[in-house]
Protein backbone atom coordinates (compact mmCIF):
# COMPACT_ATOMS: atom_id res chain seq x y z
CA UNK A 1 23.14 5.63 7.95
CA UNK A 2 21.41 2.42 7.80
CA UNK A 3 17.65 2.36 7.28
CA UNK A 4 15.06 -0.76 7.17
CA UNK A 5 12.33 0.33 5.11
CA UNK A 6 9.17 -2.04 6.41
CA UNK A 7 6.15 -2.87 4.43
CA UNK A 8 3.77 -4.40 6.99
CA UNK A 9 1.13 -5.78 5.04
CA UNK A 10 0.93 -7.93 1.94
CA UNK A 11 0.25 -7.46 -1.71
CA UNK A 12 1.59 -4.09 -1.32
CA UNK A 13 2.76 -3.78 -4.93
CA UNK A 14 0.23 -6.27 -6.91
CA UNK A 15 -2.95 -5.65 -5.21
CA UNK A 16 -4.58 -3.67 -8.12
CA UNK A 17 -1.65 -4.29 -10.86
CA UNK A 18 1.25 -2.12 -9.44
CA UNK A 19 -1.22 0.67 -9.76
CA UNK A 20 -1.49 3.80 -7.33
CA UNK A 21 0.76 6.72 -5.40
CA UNK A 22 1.52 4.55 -2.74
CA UNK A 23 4.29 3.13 -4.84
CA UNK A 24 5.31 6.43 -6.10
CA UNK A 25 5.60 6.88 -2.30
CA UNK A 26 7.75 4.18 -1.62
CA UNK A 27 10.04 4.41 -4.72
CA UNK A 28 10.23 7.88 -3.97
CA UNK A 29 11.64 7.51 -0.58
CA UNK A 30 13.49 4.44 -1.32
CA UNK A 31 15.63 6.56 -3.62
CA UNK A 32 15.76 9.60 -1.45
CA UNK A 33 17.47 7.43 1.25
CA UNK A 34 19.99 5.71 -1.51
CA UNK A 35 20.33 9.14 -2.67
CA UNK A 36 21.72 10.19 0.50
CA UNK A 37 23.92 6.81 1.29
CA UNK A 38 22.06 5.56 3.58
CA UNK A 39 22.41 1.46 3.36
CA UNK A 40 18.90 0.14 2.78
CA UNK A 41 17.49 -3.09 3.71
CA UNK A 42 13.78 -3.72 2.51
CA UNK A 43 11.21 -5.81 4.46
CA UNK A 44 7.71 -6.76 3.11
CA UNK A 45 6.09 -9.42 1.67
CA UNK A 46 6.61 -9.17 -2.02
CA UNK A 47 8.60 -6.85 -4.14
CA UNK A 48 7.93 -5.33 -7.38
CA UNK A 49 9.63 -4.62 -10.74
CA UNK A 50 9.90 -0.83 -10.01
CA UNK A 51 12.36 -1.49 -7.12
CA UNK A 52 14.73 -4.24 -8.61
CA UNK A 53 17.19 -1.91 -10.26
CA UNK A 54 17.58 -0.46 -6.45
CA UNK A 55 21.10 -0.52 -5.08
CA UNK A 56 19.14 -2.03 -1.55
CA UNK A 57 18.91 -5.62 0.50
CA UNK A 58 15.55 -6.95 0.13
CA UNK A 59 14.33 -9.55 2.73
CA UNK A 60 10.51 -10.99 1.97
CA UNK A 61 8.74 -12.64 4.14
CA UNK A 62 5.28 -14.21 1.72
CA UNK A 63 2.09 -14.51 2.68
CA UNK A 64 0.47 -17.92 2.69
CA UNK A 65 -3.61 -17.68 2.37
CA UNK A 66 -6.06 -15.24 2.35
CA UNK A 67 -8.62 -13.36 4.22
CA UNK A 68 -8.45 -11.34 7.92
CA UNK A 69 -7.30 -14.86 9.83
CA UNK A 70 -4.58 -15.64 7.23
CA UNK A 71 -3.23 -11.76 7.35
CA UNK A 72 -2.94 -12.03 11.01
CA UNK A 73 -0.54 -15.22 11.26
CA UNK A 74 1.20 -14.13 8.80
CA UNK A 75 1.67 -10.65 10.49
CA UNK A 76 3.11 -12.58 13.65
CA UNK A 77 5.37 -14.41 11.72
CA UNK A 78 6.40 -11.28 9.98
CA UNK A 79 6.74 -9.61 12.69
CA UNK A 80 9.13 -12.39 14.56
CA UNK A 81 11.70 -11.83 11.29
CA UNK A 82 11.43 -8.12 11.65
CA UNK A 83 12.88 -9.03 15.08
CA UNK A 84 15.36 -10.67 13.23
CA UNK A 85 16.15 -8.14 10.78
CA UNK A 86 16.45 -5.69 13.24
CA UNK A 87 18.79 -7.66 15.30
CA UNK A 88 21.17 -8.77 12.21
CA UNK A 89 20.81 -5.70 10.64
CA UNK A 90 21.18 -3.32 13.20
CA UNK A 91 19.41 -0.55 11.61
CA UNK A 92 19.96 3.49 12.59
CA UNK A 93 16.69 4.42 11.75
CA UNK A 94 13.33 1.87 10.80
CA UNK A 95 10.97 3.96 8.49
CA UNK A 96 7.68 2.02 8.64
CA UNK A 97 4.43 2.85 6.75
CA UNK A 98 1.69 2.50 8.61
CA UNK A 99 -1.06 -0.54 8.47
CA UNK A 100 -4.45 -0.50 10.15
CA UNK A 101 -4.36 -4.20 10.50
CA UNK A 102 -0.90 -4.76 11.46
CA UNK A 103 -1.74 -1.87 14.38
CA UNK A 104 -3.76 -4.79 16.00
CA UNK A 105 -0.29 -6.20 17.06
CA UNK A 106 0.85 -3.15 18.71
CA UNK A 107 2.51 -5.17 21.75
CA UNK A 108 4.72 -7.06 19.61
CA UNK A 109 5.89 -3.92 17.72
CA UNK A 110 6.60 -2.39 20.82
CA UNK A 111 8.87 -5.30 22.21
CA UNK A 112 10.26 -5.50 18.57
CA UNK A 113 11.23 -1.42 18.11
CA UNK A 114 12.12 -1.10 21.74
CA UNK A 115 15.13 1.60 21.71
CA UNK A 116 15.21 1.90 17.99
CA UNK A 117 14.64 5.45 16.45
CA UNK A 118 11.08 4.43 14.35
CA UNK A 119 9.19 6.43 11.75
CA UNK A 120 6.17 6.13 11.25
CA UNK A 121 4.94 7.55 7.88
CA UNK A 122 0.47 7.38 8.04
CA UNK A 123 -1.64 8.24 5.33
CA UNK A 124 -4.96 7.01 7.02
CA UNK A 125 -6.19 5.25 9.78
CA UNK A 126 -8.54 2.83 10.31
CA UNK A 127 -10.15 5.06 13.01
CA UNK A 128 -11.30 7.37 10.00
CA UNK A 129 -13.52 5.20 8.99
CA UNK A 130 -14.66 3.06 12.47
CA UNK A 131 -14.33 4.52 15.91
CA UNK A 132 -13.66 1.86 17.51
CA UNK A 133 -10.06 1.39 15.92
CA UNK A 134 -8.79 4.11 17.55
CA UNK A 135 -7.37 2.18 20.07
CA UNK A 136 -4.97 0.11 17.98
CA UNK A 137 -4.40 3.78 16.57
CA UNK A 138 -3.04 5.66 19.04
CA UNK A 139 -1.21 2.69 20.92
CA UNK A 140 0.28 2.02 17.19
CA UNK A 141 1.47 5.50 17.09
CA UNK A 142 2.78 6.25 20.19
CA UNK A 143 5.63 3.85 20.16
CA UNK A 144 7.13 6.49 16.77
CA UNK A 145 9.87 8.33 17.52
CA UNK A 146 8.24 10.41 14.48
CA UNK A 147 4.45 10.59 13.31
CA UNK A 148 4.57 11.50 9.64
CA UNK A 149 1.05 12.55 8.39
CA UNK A 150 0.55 13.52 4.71
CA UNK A 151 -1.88 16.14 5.01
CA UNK A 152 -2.83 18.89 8.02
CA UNK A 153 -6.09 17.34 8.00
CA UNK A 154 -5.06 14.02 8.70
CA UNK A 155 -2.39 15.59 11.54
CA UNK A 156 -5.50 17.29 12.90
CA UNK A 157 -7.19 14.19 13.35
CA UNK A 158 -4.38 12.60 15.10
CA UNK A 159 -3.99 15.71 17.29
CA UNK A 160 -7.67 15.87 18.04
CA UNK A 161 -9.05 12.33 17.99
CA UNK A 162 -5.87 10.47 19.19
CA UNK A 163 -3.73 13.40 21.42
CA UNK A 164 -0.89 12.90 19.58
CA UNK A 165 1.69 15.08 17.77
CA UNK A 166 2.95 14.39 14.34
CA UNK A 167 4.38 16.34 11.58
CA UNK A 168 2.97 16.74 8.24
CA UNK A 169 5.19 16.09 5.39
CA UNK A 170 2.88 15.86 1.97
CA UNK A 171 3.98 13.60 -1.04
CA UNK A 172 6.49 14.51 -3.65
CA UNK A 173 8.24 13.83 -6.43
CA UNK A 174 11.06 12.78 -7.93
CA UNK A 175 12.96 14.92 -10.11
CA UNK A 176 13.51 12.84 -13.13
CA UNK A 177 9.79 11.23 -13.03
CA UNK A 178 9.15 13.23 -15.56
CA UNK A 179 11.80 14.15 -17.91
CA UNK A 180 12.24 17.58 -19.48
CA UNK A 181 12.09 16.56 -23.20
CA UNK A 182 8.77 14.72 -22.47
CA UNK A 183 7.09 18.06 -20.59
CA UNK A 184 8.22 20.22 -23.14
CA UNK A 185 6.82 17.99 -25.81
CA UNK A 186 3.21 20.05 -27.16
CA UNK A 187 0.00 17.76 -26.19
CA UNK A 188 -0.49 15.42 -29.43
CA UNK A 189 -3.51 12.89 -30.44
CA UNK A 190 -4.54 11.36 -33.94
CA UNK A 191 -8.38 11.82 -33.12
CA UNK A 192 -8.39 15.65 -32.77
CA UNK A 193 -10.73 15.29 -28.91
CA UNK A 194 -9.64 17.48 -26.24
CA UNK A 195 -7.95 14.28 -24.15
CA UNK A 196 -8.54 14.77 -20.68
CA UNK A 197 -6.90 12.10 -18.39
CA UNK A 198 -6.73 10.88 -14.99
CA UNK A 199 -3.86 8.46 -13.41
CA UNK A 200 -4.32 6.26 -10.45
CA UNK A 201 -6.10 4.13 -8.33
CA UNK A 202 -9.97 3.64 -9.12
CA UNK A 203 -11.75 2.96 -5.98
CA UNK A 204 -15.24 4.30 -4.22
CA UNK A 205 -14.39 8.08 -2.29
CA UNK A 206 -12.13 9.28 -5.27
CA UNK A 207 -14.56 11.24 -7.34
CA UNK A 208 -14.47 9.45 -10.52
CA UNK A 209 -17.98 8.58 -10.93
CA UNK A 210 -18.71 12.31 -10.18
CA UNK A 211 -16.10 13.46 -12.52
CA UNK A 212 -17.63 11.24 -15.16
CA UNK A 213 -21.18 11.96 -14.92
CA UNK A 214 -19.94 16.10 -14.73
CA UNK A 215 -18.40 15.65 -17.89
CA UNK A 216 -21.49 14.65 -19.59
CA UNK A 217 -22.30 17.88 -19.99
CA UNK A 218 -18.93 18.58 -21.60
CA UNK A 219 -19.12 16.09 -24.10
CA UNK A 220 -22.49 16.99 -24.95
CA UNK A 221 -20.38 20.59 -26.57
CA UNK A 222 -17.05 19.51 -26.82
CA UNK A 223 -15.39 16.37 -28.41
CA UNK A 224 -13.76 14.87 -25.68
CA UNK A 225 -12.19 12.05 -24.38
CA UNK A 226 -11.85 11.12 -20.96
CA UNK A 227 -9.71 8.24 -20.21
CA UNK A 228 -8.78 6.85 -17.10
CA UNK A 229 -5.52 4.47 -16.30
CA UNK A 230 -5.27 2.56 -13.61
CA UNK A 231 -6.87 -0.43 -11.82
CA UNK A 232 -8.88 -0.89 -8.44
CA UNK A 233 -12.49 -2.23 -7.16
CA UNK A 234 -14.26 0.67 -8.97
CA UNK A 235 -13.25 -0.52 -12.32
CA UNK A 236 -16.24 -2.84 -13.10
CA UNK A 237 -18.64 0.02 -12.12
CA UNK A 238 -16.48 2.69 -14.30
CA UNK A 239 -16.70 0.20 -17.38
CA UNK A 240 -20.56 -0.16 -16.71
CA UNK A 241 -20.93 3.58 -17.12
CA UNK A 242 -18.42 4.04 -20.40
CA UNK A 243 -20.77 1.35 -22.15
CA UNK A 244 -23.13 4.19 -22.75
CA UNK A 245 -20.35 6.63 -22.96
CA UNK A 246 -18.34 6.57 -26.56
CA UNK A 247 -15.61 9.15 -25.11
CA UNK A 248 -15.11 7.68 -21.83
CA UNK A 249 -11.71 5.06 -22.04
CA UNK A 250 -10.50 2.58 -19.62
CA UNK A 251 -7.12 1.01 -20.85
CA UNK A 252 -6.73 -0.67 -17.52
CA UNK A 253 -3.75 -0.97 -15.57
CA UNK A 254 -0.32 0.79 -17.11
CA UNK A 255 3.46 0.45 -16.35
CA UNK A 256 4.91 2.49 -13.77
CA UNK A 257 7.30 3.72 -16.03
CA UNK A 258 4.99 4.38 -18.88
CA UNK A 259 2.36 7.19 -17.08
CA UNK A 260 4.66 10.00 -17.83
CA UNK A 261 4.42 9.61 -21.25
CA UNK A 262 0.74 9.04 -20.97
CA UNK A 263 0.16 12.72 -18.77
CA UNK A 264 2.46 14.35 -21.00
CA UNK A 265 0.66 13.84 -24.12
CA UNK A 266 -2.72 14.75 -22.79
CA UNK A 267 -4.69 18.28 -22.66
CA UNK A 268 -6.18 18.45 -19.55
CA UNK A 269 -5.37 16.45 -16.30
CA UNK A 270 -8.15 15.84 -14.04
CA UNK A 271 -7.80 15.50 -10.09
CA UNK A 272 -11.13 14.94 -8.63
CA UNK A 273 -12.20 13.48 -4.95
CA UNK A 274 -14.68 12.96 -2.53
CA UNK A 275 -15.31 14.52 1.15
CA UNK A 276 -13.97 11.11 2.80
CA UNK A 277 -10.84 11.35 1.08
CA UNK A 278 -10.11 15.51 0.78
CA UNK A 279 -7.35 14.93 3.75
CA UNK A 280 -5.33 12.80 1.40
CA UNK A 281 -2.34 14.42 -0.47
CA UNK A 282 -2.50 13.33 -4.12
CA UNK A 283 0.56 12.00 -5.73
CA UNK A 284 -1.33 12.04 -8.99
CA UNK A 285 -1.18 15.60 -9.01
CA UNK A 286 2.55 16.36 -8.09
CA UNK A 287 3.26 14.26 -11.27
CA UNK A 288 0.56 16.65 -13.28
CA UNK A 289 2.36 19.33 -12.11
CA UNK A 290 5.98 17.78 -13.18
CA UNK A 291 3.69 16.98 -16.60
CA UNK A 292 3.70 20.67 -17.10
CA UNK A 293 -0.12 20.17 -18.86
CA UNK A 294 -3.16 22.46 -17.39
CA UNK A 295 -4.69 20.62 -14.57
CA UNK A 296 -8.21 20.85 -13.25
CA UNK A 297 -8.61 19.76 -9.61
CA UNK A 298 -10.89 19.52 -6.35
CA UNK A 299 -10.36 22.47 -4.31
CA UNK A 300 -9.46 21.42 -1.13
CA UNK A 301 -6.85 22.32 1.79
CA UNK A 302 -4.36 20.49 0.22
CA UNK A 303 -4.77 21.21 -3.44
CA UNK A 304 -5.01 24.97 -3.21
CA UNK A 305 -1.68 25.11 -0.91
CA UNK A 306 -0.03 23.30 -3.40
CA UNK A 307 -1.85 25.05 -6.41
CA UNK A 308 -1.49 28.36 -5.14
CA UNK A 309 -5.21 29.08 -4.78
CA UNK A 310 -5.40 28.35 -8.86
CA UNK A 311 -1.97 29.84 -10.08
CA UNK A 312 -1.02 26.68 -11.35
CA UNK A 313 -3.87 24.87 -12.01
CA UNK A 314 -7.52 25.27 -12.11
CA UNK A 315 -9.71 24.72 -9.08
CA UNK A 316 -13.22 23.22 -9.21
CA UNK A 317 -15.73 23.14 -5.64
CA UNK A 318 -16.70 19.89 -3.85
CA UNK A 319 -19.30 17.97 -5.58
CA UNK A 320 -20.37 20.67 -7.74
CA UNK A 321 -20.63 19.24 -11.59
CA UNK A 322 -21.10 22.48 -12.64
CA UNK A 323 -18.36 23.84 -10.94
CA UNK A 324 -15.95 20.93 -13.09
CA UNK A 325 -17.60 22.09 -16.10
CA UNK A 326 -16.60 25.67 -15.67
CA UNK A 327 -13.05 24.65 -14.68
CA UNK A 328 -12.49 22.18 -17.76
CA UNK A 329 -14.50 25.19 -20.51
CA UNK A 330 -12.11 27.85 -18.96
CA UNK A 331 -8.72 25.45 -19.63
CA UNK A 332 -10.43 24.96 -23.12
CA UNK A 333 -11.44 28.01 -24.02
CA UNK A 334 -7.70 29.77 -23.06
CA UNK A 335 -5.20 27.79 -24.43
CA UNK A 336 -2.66 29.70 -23.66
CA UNK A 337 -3.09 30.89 -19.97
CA UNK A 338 -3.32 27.49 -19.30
CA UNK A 339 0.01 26.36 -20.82
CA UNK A 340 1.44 29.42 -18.68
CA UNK A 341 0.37 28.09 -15.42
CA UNK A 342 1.44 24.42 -16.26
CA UNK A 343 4.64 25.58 -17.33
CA UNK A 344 4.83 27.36 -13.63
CA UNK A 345 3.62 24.32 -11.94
CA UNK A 346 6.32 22.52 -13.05
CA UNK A 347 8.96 24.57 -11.85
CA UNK A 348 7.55 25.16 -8.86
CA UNK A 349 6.74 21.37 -8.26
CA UNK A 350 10.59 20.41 -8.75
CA UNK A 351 12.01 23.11 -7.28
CA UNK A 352 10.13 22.99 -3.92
CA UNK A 353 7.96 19.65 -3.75
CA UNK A 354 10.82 16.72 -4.24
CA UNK A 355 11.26 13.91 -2.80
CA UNK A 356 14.89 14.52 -1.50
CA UNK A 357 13.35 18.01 0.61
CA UNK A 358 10.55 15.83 2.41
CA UNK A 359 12.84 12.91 3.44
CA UNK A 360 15.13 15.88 4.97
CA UNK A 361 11.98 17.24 6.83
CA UNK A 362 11.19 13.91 7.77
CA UNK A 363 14.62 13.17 9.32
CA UNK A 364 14.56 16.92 11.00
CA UNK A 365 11.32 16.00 12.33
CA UNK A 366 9.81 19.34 10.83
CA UNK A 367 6.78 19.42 8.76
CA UNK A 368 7.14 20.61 5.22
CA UNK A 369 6.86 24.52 4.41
């Protein structure tokens, strides 16, 4: 089999540090396919450190500029050595993520894919957020062969708002993200406060300045600290509010590598959101899970599927602070039920959630159990 994996849009990778599940994503995949022997060929506009030791072709075509106008000659450009790399490469199958703004050149795409077997992997849509886009959507879409959503919620928006079918194949993980000797290591820190951590992207819609203001009431009983890695527009904001909080931490943006050391010597691992952003299917928390450390997280369609309605993890409502608290007093106050269920979550999460059985749904063209 020979796949092109297309990245449509640029700054992919260093856009806030290397930092975020969409790159978990895209290794993860990337790897599935090599796994399988599929020749790869990758096509976006810059490449990162986490995908050099790939046995794949890489073909980058930079951007030049900035801002909406520069992003849309460079996406006709791109999209004129796509034509190319489809041509030379001859590809059996081109596995595309999808790009609001690249969705505006729908025409070209469709002279570009014409008879090629094209999936389409979509974790939003620029519809969600204006109306108007839902044009661009739907015409983007319909030239898949198969519409991958991430979530039901986000296939139920394509079904309702759009007409369109899709299949909904969450994230995953890879089996060796998180290696055994690191999950089975016991939670260790030199200060003695319950460490409570979150991984990822920090942008507006994720919950974080909920979660952090919810916590107050924590640390106002417990000695805590709450530190969050990663990188994104929210971080000035987030360092703003930890100038008057001593236990909130912001190390900035860490290795991709290095996180699974980070989750695996924390307490508690903290998933919150935001009603915007509750269709989304958290990579964070597949890699708690692998972590094997208690987890407290937004309840939301997604979350209790994959939590089992709080069997391996704890759930905490919607915008409810005191709801967190609860969650985060009960995973303190019952040490060891909580090490149970993380211990479950991570055999569960590698048994059933991996990488390798979501590319196989995704090339069945069956959404994931």
């Amino acid at each position: 089999m020979k796949v092109l994996y297309v990245i449509p849009y640029p700054k992919f990778f260093s856009q806030h540090n290397s930092v975020g599940g969409h790159i978990a994503h895209c290794v993860g995949i990337l790897r599935s396919f090599l796994r399988r022997g599929a020749a790869v060929r990758f096509y976006g506009e810059e490449i990162d450190d986490v995908l050099k030791g790939l046995d794949m072709e890489v073909n980058l075509y930079p951007q030049k500029g900035s801002g909406f106008l520069a992003r849309q000659i460079w996406l006709f450009g791109f999209l004129r050595q796509l034509q190319v790399n489809v041509g030379h490469f001859q590809p059996d199958v081109v596995y595309m993520r999808y790009s609001a703004s690249a969705a505006l050149w729908y025409p070209l795409f469709r002279r570009v894919l014409k008879g090629q077997r094209f999936i389409l992997e979509v974790n939003s849509l620029g519809s969600q957020r204006k109306k108007f886009l839902s044009f661009f959507d739907r015409k983007m879409l319909s030239l898949a062969s198969t519409v991958v959503c991430i979530s039901e919620l986000l296939s139920e928006f394509v079904s309702q708002e759009l007409g369109l079918q899709s299949i909904v194949v969450p994230n995953g993980i890879d089996v060796d993200r998180v290696p055994e000797e690191l999950a089975s290591l016991k939670a260790k820190n030199n200060t003695g406060d319950i460490q409570i951590v979150y991984a990822g992207l920090l942008k507006p819609d994720y919950g974080l300045e909920f979660a952090i203001t919810a916590l107050d009431g924590i640390a106002e009983n417990h000695h805590i600290r709450f530190t969050l890695y990663g990188d994104g527009p929210l971080l000035p904001k987030l360092r703003e509010m930890a100038k008057s909080r001593s236990w909130l931490n912001l190390p900035g943006a860490i290795a991709f590598g290095d996180i699974p050391y980070l989750l695996a010597k924390s307490d508690i691992l903290l998933y919150p959101s935001s009603r915007f952003n509750q269709f989304q299917s958290p990579t964070k928390l597949f890699e708690y899970m692998a972590a094997a450390r208690p987890i407290s997280a937004v309840k939301t369609k997604q979350t209790e599927k994959l939590l089992c309605n709080g069997e391996f993890g704890d759930l905490f409502d919607l915008d409810d602070a005191d709801s967190l608290r609860e969650s985060i007093v009960k995973i303190i106050s019952n040490p060891e039920g909580s090490a149970s269920k993380a211990s479950q979550a991570r055999k569960i999460v590698l048994q059933e959630h991996t990488w390798d059985s979501r590319l196989e749904n995704i090339l069945q063209g069956e959404s994931s159990k």
